[in-house]
C-alpha atoms as a PDB file:
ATOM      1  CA  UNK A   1    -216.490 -95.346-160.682  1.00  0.00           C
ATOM      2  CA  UNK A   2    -214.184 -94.198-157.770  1.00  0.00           C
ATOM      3  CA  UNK A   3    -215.616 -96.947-155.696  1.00  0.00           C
ATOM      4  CA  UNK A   4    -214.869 -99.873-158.431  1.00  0.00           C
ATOM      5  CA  UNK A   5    -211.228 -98.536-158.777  1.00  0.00           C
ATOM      6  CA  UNK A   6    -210.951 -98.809-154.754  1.00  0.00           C
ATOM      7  CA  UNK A   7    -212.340-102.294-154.990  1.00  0.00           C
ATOM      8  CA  UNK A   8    -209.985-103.039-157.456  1.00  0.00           C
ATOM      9  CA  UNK A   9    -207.177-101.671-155.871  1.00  0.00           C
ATOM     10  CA  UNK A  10    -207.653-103.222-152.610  1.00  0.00           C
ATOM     11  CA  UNK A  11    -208.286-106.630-154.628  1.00  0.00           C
ATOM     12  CA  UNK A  12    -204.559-106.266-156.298  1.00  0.00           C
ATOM     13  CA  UNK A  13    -203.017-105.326-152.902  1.00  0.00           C
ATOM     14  CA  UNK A  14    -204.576-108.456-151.055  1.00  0.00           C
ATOM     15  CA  UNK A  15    -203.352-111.130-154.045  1.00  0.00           C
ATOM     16  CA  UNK A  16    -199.836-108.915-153.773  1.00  0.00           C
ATOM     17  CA  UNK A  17    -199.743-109.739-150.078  1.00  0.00           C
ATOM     18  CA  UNK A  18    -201.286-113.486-150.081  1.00  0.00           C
ATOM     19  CA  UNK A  19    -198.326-113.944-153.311  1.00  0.00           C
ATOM     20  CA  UNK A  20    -195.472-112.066-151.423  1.00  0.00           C
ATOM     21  CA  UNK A  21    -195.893-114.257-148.825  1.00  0.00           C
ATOM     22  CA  UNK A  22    -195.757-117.503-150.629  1.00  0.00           C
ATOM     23  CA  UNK A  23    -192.681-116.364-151.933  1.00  0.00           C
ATOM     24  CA  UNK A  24    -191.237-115.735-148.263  1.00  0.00           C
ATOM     25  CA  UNK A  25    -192.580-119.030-147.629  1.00  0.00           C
ATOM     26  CA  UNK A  26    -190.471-120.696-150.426  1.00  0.00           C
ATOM     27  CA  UNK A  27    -187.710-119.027-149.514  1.00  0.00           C
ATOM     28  CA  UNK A  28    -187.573-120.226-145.769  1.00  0.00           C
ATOM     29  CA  UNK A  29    -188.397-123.468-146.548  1.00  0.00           C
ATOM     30  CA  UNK A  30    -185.570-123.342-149.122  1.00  0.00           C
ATOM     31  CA  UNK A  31    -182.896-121.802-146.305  1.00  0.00           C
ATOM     32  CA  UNK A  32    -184.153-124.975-144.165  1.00  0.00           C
ATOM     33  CA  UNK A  33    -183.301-127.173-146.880  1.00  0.00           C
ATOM     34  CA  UNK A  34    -179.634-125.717-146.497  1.00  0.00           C
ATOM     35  CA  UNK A  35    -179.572-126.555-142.957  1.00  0.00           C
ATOM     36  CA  UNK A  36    -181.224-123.478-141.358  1.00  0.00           C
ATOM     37  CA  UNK A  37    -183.663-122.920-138.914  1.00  0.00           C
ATOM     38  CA  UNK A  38    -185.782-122.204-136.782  1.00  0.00           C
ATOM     39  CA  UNK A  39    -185.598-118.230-137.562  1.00  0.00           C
ATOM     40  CA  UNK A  40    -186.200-115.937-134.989  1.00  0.00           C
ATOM     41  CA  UNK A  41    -187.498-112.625-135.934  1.00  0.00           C
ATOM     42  CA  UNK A  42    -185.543-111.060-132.978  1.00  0.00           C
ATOM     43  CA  UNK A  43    -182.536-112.399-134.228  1.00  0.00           C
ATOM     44  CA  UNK A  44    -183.177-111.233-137.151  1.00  0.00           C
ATOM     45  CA  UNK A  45    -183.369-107.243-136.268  1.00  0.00           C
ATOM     46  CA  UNK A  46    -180.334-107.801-133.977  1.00  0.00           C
ATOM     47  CA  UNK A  47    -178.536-108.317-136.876  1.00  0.00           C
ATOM     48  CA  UNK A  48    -180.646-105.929-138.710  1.00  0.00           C
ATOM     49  CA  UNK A  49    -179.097-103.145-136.430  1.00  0.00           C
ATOM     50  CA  UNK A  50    -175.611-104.323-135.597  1.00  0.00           C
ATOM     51  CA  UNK A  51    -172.669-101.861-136.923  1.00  0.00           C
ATOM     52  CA  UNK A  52    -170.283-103.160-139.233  1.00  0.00           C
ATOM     53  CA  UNK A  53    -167.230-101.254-140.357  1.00  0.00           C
ATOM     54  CA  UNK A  54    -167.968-100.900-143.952  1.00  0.00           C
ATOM     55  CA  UNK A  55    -164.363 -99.946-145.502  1.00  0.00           C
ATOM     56  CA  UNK A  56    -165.382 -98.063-148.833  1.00  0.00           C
ATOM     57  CA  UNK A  57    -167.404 -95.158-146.488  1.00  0.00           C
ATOM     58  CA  UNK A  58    -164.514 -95.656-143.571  1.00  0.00           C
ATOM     59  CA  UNK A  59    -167.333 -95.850-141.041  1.00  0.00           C
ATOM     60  CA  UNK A  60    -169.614 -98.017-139.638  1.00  0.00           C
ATOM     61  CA  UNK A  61    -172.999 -98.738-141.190  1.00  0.00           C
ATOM     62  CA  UNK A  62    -176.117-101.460-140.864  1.00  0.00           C
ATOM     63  CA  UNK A  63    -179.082-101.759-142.613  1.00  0.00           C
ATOM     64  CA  UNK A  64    -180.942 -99.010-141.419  1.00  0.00           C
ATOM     65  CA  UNK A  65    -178.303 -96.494-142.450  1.00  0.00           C
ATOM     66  CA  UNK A  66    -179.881 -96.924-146.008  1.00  0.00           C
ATOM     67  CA  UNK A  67    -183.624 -98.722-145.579  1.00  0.00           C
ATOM     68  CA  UNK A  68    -184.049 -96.268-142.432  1.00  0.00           C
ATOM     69  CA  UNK A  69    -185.469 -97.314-139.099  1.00  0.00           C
ATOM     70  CA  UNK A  70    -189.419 -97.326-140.354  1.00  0.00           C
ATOM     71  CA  UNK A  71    -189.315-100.069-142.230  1.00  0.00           C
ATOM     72  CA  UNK A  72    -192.585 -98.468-143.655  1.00  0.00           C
ATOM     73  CA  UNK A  73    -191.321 -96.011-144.498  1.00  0.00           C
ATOM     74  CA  UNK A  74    -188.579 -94.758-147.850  1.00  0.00           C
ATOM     75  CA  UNK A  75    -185.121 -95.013-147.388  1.00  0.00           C
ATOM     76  CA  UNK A  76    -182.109 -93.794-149.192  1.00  0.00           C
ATOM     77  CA  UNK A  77    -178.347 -95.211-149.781  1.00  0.00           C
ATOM     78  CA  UNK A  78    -176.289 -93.394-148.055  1.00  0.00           C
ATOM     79  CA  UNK A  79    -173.699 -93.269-150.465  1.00  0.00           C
ATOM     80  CA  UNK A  80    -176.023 -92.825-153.485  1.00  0.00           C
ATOM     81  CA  UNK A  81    -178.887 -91.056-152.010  1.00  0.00           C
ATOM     82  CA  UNK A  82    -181.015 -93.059-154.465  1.00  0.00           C
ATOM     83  CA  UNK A  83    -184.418 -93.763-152.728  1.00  0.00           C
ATOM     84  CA  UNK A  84    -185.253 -97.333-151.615  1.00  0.00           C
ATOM     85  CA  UNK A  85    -189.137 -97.883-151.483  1.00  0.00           C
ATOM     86  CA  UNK A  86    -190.001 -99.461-148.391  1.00  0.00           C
ATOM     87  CA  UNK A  87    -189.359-103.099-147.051  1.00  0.00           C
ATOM     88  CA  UNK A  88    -192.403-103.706-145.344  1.00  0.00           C
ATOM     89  CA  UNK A  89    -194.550-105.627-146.788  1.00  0.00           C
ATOM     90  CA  UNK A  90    -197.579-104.083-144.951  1.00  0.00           C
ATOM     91  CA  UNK A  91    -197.100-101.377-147.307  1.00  0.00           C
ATOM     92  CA  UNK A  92    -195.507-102.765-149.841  1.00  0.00           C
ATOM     93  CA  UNK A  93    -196.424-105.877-150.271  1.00  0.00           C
ATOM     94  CA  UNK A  94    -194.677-106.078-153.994  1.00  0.00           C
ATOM     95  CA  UNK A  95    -191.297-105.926-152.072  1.00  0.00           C
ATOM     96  CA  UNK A  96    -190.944-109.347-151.495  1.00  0.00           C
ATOM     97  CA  UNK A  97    -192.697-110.812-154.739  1.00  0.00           C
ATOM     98  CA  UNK A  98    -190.026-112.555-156.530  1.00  0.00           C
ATOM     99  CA  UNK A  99    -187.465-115.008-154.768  1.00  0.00           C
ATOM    100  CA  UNK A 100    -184.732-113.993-157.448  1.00  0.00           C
ATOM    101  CA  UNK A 101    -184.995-110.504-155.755  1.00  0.00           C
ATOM    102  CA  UNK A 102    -185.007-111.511-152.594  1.00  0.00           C
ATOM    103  CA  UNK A 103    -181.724-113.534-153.191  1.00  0.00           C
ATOM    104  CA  UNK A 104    -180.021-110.684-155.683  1.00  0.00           C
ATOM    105  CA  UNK A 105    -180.164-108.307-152.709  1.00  0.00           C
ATOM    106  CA  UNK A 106    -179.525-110.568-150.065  1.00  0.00           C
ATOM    107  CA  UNK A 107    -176.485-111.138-151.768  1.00  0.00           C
ATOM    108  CA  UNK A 108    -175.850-106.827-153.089  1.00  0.00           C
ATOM    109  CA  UNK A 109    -176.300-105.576-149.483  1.00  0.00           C
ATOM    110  CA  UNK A 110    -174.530-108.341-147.138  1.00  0.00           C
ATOM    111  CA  UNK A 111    -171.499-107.754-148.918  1.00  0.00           C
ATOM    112  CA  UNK A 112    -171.740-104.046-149.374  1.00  0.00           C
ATOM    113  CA  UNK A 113    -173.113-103.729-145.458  1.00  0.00           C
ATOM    114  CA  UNK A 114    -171.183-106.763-143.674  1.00  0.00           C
ATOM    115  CA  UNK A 115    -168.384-107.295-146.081  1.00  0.00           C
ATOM    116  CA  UNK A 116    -169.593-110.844-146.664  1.00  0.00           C
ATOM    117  CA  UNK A 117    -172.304-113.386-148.057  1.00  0.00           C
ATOM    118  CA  UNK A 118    -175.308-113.831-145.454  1.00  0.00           C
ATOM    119  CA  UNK A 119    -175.773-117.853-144.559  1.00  0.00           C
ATOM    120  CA  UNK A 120    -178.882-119.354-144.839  1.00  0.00           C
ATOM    121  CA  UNK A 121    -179.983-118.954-141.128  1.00  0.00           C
ATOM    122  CA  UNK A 122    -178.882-114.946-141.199  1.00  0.00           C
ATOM    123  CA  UNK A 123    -181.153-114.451-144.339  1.00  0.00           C
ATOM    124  CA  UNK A 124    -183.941-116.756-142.358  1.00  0.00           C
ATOM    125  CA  UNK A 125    -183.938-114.629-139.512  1.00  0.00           C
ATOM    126  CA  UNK A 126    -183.890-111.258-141.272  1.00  0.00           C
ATOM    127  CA  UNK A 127    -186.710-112.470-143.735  1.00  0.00           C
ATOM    128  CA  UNK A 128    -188.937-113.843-140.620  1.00  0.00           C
ATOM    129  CA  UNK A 129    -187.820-109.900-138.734  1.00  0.00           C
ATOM    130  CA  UNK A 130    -188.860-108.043-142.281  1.00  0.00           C
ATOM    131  CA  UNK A 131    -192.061-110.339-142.689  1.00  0.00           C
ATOM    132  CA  UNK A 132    -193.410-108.939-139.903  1.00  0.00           C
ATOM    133  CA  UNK A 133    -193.121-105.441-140.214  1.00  0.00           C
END
């Protein structure tokens, strides 16, 4: 029995993984549509780790300061404390299952980190740096 419940656990976490990443792949294709492209992973966790005054805290943040450097690894807001699973989709390849998602936070944590909407060719980049963790 505990060997047909690993079997069907690894089976779920491979059609996760193979459907997370045909959503990533929908998304890109739709930031190219806009006009963006070709994304560059290291571009993508330069930005990930630039500081950016972020005025409600009155100190400078990025997106580590709440997802954490280990991308496979928990994080936690740092004005909340509220626990963000991890981003990686290596282990958690649910995190980037649904394009709404992807855009909803996209949207939630530019503003809240940068103080502005991401363009198309930011959110490339950091989607091609996060795919690959």
């Amino acid at each position: 029995m505990k060997r047909y419940m690993l079997a069907v656990t690894v089976l779920l976490s491979a059609q996760a993984a193979v459907a997370s990443e045909a959503v990533i792949q929908g998304q890109l294709e739709q930031y190219r549509s806009q006009g963006a492209g070709p994304f560059n992973a290291a571009n993508g966790e330069a930005m990930w780790q630039k500081q950016h005054m972020q005025e409600k805290l009155g100190k400078e943040v990025n997106c580590a300061s709440c997802h954490g450097a280990n991308l496979k690894e928990a994080g936690s807001h740092i004005k909340t404390g509220k626990r963000i699973e991890a981003l990686a989709p290596s282990v958690n390849p649910e995190r980037f299952g649904d394009a709404e998602k992807i855009e909803k936070w996209f949207g939630r944590n530019c503003t809240w980190t940068w103080g502005r909407e991401c363009t198309a060719q930011e959110k490339g980049d950091i989607l091609t740096f996060l795919k690959a963790q």
